[in-house]
N, C-alpha and C. Protein backbone atom coordinates (compact mmCIF):
# COMPACT_ATOMS: atom_id res chain seq x y z
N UNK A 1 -39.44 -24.04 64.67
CA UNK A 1 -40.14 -22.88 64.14
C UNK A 1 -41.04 -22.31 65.23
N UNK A 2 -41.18 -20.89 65.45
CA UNK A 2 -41.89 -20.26 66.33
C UNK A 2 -42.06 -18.53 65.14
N UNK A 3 -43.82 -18.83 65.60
CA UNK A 3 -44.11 -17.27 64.93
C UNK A 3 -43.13 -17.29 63.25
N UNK A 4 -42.58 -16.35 63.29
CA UNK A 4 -41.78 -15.91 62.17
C UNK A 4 -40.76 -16.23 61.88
N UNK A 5 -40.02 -16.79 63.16
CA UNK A 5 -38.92 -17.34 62.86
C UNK A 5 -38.82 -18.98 62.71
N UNK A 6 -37.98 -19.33 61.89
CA UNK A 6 -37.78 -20.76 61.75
C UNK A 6 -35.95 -21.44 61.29
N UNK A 7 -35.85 -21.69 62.22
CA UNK A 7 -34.68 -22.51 61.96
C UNK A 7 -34.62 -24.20 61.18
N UNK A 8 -32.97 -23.78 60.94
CA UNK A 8 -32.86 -25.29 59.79
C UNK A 8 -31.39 -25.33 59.48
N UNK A 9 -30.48 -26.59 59.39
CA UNK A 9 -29.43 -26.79 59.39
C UNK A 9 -29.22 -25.93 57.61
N UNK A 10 -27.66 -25.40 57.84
CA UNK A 10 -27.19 -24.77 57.01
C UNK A 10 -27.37 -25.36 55.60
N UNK A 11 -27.78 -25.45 54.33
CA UNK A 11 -28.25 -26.09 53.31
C UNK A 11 -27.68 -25.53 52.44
N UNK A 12 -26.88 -26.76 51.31
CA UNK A 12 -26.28 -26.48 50.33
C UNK A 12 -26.48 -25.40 49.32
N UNK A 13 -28.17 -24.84 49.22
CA UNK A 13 -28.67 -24.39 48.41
C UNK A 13 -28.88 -22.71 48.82
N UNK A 14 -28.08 -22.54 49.77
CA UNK A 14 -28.64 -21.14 50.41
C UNK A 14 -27.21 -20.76 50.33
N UNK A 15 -26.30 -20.92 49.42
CA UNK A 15 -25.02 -20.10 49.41
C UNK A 15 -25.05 -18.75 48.60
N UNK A 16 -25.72 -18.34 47.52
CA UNK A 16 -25.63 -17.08 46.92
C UNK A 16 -26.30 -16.06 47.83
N UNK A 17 -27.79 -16.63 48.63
CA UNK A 17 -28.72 -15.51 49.42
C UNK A 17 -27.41 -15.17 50.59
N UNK A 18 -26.67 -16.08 51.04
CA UNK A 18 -25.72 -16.49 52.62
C UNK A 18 -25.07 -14.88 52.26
N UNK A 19 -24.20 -15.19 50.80
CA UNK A 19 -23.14 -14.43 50.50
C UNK A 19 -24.05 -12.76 50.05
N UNK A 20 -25.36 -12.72 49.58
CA UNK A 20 -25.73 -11.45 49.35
C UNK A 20 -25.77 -10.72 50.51
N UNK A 21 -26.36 -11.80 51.34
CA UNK A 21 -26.69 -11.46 52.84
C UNK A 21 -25.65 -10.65 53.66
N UNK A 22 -24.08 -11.35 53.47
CA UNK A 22 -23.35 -10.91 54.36
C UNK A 22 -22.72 -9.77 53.59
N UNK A 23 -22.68 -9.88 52.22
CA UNK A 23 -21.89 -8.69 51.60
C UNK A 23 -23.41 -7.16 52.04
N UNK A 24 -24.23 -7.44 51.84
CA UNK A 24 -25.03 -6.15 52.44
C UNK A 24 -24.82 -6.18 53.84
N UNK A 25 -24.39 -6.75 54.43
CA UNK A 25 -24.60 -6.21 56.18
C UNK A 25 -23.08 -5.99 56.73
N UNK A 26 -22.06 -6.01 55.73
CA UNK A 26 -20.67 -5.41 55.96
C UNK A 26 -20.82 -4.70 57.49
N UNK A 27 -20.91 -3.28 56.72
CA UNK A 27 -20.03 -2.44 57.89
C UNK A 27 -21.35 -2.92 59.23
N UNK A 28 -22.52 -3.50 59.45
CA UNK A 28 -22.97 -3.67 60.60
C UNK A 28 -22.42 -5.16 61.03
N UNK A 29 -21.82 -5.78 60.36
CA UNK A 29 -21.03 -7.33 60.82
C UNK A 29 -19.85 -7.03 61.55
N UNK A 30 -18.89 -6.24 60.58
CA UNK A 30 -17.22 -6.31 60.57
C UNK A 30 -16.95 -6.37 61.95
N UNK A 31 -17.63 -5.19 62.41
CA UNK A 31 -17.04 -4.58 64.01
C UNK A 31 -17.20 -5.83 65.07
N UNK A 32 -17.85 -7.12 64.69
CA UNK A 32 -17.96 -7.94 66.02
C UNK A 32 -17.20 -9.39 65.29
N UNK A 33 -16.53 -9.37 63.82
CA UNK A 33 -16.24 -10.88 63.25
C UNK A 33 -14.84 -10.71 63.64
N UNK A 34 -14.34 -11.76 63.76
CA UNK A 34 -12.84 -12.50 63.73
C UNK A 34 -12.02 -11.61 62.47
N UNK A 35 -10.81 -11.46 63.18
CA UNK A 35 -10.06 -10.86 61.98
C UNK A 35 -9.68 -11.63 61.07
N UNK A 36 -9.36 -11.42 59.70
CA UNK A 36 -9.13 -12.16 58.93
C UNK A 36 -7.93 -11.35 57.83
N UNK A 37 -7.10 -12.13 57.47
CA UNK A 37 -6.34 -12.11 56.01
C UNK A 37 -6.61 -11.58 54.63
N UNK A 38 -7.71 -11.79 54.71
CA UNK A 38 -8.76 -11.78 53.45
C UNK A 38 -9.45 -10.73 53.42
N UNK A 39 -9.99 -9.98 52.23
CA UNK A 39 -11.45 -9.11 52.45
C UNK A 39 -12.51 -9.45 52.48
N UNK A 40 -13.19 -8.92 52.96
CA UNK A 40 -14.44 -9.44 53.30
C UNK A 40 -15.38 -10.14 52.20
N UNK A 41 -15.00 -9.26 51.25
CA UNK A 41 -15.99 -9.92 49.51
C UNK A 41 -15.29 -10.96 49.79
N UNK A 42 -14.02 -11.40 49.81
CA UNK A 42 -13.30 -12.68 49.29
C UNK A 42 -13.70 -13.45 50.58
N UNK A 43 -14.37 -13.21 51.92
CA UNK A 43 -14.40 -14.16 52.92
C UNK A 43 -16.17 -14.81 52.91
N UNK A 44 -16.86 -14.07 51.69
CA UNK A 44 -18.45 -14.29 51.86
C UNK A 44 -19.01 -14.36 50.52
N UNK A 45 -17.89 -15.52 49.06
CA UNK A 45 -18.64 -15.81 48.54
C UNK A 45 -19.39 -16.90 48.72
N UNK A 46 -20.50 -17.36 47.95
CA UNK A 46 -20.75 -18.45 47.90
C UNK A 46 -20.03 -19.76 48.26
N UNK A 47 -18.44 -19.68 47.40
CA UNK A 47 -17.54 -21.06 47.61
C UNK A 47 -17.10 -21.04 48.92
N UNK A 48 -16.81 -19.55 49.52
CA UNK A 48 -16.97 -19.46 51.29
C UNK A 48 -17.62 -19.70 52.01
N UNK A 49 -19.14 -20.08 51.77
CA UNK A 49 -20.18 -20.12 52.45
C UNK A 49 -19.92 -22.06 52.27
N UNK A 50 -19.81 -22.36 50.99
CA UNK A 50 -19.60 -23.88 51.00
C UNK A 50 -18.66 -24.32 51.64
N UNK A 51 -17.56 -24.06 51.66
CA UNK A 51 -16.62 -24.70 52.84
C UNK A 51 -16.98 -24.20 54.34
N UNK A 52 -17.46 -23.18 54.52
CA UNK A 52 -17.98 -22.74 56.42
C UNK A 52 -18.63 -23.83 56.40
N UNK A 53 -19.95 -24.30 55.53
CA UNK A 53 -21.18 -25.22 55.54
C UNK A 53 -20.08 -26.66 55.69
N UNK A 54 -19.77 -26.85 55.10
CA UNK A 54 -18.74 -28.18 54.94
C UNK A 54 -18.04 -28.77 56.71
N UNK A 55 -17.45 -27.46 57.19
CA UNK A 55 -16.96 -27.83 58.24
C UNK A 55 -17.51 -27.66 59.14
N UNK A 56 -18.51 -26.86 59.71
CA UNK A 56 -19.83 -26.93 60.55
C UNK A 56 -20.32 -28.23 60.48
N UNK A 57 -20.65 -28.81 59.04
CA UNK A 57 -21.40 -29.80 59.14
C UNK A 57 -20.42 -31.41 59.45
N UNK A 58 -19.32 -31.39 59.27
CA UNK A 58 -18.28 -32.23 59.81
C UNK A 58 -18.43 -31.85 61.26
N UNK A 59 -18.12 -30.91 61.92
CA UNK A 59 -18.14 -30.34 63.34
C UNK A 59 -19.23 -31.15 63.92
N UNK A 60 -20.81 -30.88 63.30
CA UNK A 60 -21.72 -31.45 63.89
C UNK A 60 -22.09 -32.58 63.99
N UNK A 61 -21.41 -33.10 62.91
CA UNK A 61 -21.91 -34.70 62.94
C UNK A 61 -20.51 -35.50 63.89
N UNK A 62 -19.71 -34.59 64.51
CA UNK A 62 -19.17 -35.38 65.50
C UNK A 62 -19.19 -34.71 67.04
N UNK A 63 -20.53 -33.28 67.09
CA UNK A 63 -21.20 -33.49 68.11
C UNK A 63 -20.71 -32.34 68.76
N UNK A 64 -19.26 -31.65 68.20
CA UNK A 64 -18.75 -30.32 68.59
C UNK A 64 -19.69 -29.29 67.88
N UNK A 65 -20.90 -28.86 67.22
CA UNK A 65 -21.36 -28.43 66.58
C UNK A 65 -22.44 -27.87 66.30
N UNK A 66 -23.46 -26.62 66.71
CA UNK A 66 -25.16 -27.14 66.47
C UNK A 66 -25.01 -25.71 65.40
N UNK A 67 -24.78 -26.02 64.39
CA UNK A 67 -25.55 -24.38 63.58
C UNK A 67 -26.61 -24.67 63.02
N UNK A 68 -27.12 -23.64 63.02
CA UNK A 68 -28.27 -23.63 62.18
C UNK A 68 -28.62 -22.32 61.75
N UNK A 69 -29.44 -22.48 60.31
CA UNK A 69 -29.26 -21.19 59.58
C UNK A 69 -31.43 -20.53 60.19
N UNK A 70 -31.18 -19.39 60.24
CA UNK A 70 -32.58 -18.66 60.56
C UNK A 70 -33.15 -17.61 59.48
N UNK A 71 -34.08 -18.05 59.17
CA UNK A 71 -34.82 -17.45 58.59
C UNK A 71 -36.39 -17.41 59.25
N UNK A 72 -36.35 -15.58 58.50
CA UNK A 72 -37.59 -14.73 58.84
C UNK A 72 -38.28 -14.66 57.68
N UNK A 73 -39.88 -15.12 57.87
CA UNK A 73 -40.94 -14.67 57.11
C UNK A 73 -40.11 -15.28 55.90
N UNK A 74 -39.70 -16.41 55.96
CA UNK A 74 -39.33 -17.37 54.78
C UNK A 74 -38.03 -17.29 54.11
N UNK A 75 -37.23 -16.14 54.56
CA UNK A 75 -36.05 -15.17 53.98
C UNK A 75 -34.65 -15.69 54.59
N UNK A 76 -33.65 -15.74 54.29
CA UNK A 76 -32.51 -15.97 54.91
C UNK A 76 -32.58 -14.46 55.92
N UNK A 77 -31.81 -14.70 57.64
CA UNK A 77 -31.96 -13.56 58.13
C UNK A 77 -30.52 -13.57 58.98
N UNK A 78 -30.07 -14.64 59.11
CA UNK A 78 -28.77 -14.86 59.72
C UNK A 78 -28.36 -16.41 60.22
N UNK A 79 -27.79 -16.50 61.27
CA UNK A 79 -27.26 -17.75 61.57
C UNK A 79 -26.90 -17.93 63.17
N UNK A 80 -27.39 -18.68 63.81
CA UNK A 80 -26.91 -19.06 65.60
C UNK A 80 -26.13 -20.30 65.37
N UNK A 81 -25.48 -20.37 66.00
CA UNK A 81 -24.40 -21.06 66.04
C UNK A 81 -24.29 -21.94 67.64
N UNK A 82 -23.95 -23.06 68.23
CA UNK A 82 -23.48 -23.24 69.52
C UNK A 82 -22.28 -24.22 68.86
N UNK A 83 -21.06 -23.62 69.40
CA UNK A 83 -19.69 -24.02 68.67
C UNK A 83 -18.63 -24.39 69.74
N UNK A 84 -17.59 -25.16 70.00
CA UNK A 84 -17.26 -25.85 70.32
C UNK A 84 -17.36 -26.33 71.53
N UNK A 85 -18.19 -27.29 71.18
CA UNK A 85 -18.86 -28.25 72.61
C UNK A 85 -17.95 -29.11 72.88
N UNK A 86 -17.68 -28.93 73.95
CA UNK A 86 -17.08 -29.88 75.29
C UNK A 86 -18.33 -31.01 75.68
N UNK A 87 -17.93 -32.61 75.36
CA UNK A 87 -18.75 -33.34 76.10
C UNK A 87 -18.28 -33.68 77.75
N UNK A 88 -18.13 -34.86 78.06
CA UNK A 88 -18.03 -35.19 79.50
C UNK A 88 -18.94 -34.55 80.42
N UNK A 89 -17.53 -34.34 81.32
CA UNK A 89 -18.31 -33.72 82.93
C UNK A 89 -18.45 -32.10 82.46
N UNK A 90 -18.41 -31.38 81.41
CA UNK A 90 -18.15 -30.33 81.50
C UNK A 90 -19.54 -29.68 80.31
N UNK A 91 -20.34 -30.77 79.13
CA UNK A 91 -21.17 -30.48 78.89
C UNK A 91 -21.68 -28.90 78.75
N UNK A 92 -20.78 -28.64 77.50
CA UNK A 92 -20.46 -26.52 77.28
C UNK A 92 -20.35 -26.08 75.92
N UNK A 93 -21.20 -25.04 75.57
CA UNK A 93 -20.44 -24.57 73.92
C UNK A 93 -20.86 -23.03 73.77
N UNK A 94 -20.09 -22.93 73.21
CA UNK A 94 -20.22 -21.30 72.87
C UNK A 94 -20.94 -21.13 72.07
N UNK A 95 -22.00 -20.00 72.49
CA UNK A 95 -23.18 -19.28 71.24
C UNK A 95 -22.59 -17.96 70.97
N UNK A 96 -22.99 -17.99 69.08
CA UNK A 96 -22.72 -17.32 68.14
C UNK A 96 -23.71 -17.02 67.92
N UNK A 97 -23.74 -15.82 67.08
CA UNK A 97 -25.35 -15.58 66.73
C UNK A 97 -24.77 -14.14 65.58
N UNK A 98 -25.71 -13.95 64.82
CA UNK A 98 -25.47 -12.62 63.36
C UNK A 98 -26.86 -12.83 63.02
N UNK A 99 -27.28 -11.53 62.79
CA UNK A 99 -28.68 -11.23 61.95
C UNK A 99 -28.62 -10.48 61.17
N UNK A 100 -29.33 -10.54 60.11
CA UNK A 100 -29.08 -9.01 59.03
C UNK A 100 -30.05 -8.08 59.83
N UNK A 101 -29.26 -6.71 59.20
CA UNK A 101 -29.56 -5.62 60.33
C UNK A 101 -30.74 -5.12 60.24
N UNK A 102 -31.80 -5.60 58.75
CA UNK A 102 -33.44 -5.43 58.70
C UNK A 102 -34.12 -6.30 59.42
N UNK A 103 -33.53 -7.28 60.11
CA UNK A 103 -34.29 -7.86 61.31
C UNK A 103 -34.02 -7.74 62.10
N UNK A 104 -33.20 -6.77 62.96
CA UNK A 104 -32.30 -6.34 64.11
C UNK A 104 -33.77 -5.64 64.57
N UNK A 105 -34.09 -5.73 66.15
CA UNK A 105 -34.46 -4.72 66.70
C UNK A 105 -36.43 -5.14 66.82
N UNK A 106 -36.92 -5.91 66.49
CA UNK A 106 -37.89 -6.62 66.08
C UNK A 106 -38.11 -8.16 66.75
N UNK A 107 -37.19 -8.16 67.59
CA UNK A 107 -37.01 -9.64 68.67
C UNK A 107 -36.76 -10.83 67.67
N UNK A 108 -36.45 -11.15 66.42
CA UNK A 108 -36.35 -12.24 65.68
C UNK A 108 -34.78 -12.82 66.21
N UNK A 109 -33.73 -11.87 66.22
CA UNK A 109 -32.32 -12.20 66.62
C UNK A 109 -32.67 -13.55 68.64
N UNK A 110 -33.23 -12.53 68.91
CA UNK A 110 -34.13 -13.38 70.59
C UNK A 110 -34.63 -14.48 70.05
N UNK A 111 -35.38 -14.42 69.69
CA UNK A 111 -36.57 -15.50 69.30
C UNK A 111 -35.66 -16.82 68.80
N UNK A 112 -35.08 -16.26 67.75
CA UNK A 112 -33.73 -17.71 67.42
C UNK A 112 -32.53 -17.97 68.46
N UNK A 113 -32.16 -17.56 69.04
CA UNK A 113 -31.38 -17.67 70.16
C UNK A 113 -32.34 -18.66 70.99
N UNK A 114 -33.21 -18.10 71.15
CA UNK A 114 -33.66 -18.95 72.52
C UNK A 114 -34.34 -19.87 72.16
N UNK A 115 -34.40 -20.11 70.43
CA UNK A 115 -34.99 -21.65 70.02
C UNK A 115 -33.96 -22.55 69.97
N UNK A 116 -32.58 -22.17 69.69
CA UNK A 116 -31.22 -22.86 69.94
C UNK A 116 -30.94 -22.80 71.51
N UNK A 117 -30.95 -22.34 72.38
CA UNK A 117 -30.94 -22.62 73.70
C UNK A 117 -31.69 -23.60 74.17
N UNK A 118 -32.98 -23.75 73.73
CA UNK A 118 -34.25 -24.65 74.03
C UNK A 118 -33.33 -26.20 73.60
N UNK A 119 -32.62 -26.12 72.86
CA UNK A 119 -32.42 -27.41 71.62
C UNK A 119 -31.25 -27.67 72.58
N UNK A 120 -30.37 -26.59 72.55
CA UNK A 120 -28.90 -27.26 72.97
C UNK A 120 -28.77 -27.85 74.22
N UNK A 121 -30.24 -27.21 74.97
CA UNK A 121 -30.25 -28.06 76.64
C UNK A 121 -31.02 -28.97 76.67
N UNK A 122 -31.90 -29.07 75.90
CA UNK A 122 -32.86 -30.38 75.29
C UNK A 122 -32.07 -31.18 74.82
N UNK A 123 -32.35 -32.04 73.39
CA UNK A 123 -32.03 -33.22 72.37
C UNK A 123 -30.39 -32.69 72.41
N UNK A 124 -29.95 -31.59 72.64
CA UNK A 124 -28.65 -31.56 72.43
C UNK A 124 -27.61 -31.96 73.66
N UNK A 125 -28.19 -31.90 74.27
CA UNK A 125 -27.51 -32.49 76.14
C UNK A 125 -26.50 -32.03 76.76
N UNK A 126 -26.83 -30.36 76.21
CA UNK A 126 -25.55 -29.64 77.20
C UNK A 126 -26.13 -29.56 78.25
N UNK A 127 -25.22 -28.76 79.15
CA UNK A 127 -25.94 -28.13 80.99
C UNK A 127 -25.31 -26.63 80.99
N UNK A 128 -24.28 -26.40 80.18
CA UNK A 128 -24.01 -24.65 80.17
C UNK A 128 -23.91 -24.17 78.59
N UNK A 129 -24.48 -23.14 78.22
CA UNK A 129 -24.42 -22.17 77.29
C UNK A 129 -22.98 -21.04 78.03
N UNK A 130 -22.16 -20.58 77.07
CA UNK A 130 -21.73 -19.22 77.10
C UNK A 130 -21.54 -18.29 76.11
N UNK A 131 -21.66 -17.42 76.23
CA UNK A 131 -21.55 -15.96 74.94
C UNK A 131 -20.65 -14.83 74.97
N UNK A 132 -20.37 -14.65 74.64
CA UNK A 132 -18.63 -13.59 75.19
C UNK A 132 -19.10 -12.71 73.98
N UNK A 133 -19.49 -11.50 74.62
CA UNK A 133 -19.38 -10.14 73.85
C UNK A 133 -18.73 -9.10 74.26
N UNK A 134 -18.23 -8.17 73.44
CA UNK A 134 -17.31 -7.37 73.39
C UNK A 134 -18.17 -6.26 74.22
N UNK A 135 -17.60 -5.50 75.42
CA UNK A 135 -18.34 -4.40 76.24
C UNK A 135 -19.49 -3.34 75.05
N UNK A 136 -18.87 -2.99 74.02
CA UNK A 136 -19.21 -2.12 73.34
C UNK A 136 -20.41 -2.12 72.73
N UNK A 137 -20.14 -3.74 72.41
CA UNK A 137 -21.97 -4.36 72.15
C UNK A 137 -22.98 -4.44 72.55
N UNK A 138 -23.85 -3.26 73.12
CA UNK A 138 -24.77 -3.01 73.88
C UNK A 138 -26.17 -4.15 73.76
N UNK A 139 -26.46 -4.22 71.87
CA UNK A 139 -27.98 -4.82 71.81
C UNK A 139 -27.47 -6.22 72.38
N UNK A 140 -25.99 -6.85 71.92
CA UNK A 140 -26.03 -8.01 72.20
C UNK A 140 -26.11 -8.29 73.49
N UNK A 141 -25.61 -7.40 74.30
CA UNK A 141 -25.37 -7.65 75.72
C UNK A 141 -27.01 -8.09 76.29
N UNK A 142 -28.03 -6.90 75.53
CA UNK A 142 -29.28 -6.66 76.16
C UNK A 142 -30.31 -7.77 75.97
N UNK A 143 -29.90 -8.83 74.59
CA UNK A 143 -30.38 -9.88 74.24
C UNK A 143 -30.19 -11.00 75.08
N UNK A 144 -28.93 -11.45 75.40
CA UNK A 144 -28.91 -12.40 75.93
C UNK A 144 -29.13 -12.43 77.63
N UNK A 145 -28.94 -11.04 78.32
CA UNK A 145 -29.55 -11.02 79.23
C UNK A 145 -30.73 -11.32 79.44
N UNK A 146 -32.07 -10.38 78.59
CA UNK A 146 -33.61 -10.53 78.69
C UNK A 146 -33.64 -12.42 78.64
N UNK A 147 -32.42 -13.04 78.23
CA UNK A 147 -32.63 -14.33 77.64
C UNK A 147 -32.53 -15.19 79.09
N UNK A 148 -31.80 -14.79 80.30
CA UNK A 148 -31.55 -15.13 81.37
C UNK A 148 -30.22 -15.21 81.48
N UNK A 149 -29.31 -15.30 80.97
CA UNK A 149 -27.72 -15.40 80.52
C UNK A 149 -27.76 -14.36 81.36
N UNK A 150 -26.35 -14.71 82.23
CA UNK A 150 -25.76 -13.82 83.65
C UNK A 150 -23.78 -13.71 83.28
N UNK A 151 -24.37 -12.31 83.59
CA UNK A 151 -22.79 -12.01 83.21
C UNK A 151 -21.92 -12.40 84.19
N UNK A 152 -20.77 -13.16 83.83
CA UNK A 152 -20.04 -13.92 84.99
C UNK A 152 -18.40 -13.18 84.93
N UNK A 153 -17.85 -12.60 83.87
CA UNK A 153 -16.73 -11.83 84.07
C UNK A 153 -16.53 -11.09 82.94
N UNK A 154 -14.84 -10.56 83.23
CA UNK A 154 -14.21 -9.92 81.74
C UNK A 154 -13.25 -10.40 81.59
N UNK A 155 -13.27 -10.98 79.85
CA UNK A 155 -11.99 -11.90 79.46
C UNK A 155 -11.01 -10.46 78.30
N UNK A 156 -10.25 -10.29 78.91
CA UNK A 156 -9.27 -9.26 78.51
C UNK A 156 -8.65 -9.72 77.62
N UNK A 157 -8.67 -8.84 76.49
CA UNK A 157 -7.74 -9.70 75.14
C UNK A 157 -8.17 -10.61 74.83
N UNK A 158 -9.17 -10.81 74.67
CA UNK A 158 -9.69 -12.12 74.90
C UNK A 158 -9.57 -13.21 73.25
N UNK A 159 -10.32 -12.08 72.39
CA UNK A 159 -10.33 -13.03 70.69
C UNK A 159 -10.17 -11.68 69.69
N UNK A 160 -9.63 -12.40 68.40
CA UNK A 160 -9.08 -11.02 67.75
C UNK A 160 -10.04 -11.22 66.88
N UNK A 161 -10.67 -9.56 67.21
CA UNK A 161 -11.65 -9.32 66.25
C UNK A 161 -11.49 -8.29 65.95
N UNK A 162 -11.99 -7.79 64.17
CA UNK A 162 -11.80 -6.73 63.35
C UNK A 162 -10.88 -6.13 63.67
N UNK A 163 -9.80 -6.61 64.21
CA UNK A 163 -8.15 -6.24 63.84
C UNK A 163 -7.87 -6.32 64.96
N UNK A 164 -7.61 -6.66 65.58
CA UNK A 164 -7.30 -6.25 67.01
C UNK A 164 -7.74 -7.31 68.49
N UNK A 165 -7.07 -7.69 69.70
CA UNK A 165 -7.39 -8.30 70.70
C UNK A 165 -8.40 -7.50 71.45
N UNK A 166 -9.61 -8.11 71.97
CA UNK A 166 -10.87 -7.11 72.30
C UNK A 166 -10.87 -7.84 73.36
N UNK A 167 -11.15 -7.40 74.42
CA UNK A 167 -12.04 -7.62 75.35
C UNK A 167 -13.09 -8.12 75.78
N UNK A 168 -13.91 -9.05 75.93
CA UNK A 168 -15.51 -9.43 75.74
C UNK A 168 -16.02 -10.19 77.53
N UNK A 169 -16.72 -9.63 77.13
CA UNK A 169 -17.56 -9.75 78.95
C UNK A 169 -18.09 -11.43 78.51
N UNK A 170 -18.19 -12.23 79.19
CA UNK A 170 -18.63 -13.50 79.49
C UNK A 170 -20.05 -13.89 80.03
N UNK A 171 -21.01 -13.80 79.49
CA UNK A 171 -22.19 -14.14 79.91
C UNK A 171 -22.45 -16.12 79.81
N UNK A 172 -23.42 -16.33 80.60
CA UNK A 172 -23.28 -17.84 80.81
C UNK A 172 -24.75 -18.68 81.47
N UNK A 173 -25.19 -19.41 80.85
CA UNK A 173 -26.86 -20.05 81.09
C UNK A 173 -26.58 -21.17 81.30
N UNK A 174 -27.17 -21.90 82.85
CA UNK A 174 -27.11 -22.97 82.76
C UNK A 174 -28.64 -23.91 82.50
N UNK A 175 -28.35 -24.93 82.28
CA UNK A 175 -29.53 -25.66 82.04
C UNK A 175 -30.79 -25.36 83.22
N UNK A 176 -30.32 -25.45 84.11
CA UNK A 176 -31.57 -25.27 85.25
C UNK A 176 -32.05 -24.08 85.70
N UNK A 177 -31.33 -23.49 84.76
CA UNK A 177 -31.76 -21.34 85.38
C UNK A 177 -33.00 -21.79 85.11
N UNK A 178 -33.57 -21.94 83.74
CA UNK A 178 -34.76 -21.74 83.86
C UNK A 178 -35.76 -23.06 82.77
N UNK A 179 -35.69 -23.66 84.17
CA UNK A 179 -36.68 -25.06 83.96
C UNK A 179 -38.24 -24.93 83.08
N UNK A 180 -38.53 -24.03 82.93
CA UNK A 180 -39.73 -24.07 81.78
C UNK A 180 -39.14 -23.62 80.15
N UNK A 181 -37.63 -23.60 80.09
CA UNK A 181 -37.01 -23.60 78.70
C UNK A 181 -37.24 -21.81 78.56
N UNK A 182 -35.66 -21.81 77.67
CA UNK A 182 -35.77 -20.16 77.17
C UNK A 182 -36.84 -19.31 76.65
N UNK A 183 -37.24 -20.12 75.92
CA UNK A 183 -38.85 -19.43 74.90
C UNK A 183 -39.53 -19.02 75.78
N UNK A 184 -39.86 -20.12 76.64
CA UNK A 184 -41.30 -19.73 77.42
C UNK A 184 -40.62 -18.89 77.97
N UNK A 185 -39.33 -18.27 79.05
CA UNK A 185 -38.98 -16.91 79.61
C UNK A 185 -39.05 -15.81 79.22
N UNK A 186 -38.65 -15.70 77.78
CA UNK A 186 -38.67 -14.58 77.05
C UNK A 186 -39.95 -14.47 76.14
N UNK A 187 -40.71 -14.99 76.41
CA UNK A 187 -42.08 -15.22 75.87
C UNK A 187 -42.57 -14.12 77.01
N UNK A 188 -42.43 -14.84 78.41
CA UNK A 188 -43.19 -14.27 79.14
C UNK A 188 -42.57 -12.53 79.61
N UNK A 189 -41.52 -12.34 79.06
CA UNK A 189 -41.09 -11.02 79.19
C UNK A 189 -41.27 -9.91 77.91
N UNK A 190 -41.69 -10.64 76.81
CA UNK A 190 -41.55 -10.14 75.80
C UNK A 190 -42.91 -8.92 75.77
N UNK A 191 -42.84 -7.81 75.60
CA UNK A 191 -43.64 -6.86 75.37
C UNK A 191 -45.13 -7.33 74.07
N UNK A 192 -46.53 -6.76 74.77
CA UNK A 192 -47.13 -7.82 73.97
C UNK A 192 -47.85 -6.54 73.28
């Protein structure tokens, strides 16, 4: 927990707010989620939110896994994710991240990011973060930069999202960019 924001593993009891949550933030979600079979009502009820929770939490308890759900000012507000971790010599997982769009723009989406960055290079014992966003995604791009995340290429076709093979630029943090931990960086950049 920092300021307003506070993170906490995904909890059985937060499936109806999960599913109000995502059915109001539709058309600002769709454009960056995985394509799917399904409609969207049918991909974000509650019993959807219990099986995502189900296999996240299998995922994590064998270490491929860190989600955690974020909430603002006590409220469900979205979810960061660091998803499939590579152990060994290679010590890597991909960050996810969604906010509802009344906390967009207000640094809370930052603020949880870089309390899961803090964690996943801490108690969690990675050495690289990466984030692959689609060119088009400007705030996301602008987040994880201010975060220290360095754009390292373009993966073409890369993952099919909202219908289609997209493109997504590759941004990438390693543990030692920045030895006083994410928070304190974006702490110290953050407009006061």
């Amino acid at each position: 927990m920092h300021g307003p924001v506070e993170l906490h593993p995904l909890r059985r009891g937060d499936a109806a707010e999960w599913s109000r949550l995502r059915l109001a933030n539709e058309s600002w979600l769709r454009p960056w989620e995985p394509s799917a079979a399904v409609a969207w009502s049918v991909r974000h009820t509650p019993a959807a939110y219990r099986a995502m929770r189900r296999s996240l939490t299998r995922r994590a308890r064998a270490g491929t896994s860190l989600p955690f759900a974020v909430r603002v000012e006590g409220r469900l507000a979205g979810q960061v994710t660091v998803d499939n971790i590579v152990r060994g010599a290679l010590r890597s997982g991909s960050l996810g991240y969604w906010v509802d769009r009344a906390a967009a723009g207000r640094g809370m989406a930052s603020l949880a990011v870089a309390l899961v960055c803090d964690h996943a290079f801490g108690p969690g014992g990675l050495h690289r973060l990466q984030a692959d966003i689609r060119p088009e995604n400007l705030p996301s791009q602008r987040l994880v930069e201010r975060l220290g995340f360095r754009r390292e290429g373009l993966l073409r076709r890369y993952l099919d999202i909202d219908g289609d093979w997209r493109d997504h630029l590759t941004y990438a943090l390693l543990a030692e960019d920045l030895p006083g931990g994410v928070l304190r960086h974006w702490l110290s950049r953050a407009p006061r």
